[in-house]
C-alpha atoms as a PDB file:
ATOM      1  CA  UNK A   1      -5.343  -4.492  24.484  1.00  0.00           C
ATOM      2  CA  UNK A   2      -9.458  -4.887  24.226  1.00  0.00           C
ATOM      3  CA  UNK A   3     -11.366  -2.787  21.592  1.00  0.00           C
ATOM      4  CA  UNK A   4     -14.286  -2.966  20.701  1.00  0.00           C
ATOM      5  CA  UNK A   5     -15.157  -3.749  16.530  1.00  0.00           C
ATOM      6  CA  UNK A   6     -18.244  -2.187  15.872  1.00  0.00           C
ATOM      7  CA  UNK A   7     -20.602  -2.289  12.425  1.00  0.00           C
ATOM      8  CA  UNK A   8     -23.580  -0.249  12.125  1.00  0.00           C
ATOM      9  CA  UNK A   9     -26.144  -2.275  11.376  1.00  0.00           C
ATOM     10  CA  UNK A  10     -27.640   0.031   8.609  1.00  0.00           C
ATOM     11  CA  UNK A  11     -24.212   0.190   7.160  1.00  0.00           C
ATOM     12  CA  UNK A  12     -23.900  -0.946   3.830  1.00  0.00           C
ATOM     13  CA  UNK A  13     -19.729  -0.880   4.271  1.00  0.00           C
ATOM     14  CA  UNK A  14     -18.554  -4.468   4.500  1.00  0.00           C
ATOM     15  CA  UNK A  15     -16.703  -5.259   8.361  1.00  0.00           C
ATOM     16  CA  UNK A  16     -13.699  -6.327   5.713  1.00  0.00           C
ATOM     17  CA  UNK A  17     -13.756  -2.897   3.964  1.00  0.00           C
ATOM     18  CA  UNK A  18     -13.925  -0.929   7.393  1.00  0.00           C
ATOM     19  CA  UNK A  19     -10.980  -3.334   9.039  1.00  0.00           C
ATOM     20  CA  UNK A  20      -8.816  -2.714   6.285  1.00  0.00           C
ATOM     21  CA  UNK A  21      -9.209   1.384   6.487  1.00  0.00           C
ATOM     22  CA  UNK A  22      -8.597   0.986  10.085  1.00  0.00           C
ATOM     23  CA  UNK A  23      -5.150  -1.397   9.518  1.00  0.00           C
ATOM     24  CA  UNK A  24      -4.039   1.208   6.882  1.00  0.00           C
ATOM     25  CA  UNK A  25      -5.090   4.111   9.543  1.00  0.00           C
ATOM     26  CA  UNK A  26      -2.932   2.046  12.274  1.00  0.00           C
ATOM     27  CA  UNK A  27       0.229   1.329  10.150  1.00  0.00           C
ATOM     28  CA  UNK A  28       0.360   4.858   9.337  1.00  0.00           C
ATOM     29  CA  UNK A  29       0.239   5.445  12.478  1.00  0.00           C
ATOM     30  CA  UNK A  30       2.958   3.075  13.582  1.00  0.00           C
ATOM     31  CA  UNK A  31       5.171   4.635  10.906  1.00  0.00           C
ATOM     32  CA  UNK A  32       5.076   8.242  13.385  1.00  0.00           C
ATOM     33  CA  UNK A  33       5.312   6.703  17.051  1.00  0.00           C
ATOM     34  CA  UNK A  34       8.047   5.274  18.599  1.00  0.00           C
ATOM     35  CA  UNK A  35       6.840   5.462  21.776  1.00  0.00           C
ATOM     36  CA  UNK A  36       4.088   3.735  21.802  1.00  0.00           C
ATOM     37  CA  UNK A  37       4.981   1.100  19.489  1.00  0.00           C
ATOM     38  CA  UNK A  38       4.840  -1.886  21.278  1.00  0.00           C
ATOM     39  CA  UNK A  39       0.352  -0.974  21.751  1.00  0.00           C
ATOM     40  CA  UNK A  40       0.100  -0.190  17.846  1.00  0.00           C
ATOM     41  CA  UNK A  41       1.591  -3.191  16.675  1.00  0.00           C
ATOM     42  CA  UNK A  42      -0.244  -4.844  19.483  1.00  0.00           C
ATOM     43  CA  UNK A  43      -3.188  -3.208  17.545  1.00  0.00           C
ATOM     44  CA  UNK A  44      -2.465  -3.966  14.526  1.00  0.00           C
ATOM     45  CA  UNK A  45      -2.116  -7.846  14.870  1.00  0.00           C
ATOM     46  CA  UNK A  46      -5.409  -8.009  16.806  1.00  0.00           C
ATOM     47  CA  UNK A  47      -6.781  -6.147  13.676  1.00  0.00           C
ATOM     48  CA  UNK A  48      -5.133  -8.914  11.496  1.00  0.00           C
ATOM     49  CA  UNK A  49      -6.870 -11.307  13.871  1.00  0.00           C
ATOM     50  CA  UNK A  50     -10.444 -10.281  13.053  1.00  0.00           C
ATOM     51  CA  UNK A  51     -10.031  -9.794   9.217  1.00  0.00           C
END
């Protein structure tokens, strides 16, 4: 999967702060689909990647 990590540049939110609400968003997510697991996990590691 490619996403694209974006930061606003006026944004005073560390990138570590904003990758760690999106992981908790994700696993929460994970948690609901079964279908589709084999993308959010997919998701999820590349998340685990960046931070």
């Amino acid at each position: 999967c490619d996403f694209t990590y974006k930061v606003k540049k006026d944004s005073n939110t560390q990138p570590e702060i904003i990758v760690a609400g999106e992981l908790e968003r994700l696993e929460a997510v994970e948690e609901t689909v079964s279908e589709s697991d084999n993308i959010v996990t997919q998701l999820i590691d590349a998340y685990r990647q960046v931070a």
